[in-house]
Protein backbone atom coordinates (compact mmCIF):
# COMPACT_ATOMS: atom_id res chain seq x y z
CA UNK A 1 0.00 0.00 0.00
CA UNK A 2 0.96 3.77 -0.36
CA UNK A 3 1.90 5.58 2.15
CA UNK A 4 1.20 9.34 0.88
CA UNK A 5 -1.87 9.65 -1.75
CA UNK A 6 0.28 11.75 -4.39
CA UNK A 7 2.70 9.56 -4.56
CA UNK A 8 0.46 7.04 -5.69
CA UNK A 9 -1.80 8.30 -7.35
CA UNK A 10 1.37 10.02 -9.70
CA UNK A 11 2.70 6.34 -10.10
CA UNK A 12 -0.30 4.83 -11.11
CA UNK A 13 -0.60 7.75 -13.64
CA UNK A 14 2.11 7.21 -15.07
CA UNK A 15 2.54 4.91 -18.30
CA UNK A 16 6.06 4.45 -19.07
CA UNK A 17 7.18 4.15 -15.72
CA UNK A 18 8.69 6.51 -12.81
CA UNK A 19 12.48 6.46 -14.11
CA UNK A 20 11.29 8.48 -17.36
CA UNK A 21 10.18 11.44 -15.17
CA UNK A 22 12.02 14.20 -14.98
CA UNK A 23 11.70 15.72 -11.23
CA UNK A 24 12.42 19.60 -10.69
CA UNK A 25 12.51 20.58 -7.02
CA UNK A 26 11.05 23.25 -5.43
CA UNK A 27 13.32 25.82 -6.38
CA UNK A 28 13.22 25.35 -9.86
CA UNK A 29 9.90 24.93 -9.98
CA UNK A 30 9.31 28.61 -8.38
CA UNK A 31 11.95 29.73 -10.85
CA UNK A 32 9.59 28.29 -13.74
CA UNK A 33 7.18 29.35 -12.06
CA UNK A 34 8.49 32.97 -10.82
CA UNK A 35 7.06 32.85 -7.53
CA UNK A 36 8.04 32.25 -4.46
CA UNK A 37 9.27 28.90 -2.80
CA UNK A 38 6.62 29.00 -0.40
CA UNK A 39 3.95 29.56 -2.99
CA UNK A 40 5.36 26.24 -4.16
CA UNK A 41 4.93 24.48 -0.96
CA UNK A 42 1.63 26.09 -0.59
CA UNK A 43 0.58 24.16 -3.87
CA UNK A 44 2.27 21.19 -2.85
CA UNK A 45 0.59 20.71 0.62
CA UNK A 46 -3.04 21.74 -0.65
CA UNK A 47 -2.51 19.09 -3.60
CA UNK A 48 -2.86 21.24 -6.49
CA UNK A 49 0.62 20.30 -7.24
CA UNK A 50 1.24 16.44 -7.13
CA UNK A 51 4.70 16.01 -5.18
CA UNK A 52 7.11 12.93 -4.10
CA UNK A 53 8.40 13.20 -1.00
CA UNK A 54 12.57 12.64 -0.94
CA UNK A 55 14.15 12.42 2.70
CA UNK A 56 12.57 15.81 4.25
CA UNK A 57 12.74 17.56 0.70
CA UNK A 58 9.80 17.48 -2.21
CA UNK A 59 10.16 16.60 -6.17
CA UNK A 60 7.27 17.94 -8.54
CA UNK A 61 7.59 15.68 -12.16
CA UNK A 62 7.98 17.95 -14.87
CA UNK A 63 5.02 17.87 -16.55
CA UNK A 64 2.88 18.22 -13.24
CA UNK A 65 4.55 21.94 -13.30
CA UNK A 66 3.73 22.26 -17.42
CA UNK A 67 -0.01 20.98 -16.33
CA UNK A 68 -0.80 23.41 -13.78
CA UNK A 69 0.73 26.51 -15.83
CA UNK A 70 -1.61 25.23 -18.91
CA UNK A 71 -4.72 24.97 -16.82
CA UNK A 72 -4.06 28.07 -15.17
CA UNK A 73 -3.97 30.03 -17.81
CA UNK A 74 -7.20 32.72 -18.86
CA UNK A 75 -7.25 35.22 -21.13
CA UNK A 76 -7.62 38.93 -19.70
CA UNK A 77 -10.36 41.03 -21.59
């Protein structure tokens, strides 16, 4: 069984397998993002941003990051 629900639910998810994902961590992923490293940590913990947990630090795949920038995306006007 899985012990935390995004880590799971990102492996079953995925369909060629965990060692083709390419993990950012936080800080590049507020650098992508340009915000700040807690805004990152904010998404992580509230789930809108699946994460895998490595020793006390977080990895966010890739395309998770690529996801949430497309979806949150709106046109002004």
């Amino acid at each position: 069984m899985c012990g935390e629900s995004a880590v799971c639910i990102m492996a079953s998810n995925l369909s060629g397998g965990i060692s083709e994902v390419r993990f950012l961590t936080v800080a590049e992923v507020a650098a992508v993002m340009r915000v700040s490293k807690m805004t990152v940590y904010r998404l992580v913990h509230s789930g809108e941003l699946p994460a895998a947990r490595v020793g006390r630090s977080f990895r966010v795949p890739e395309d998770k990051v690529d996801e949430y920038l497309r979806n949150s995306y709106f046109s002004a006007g």
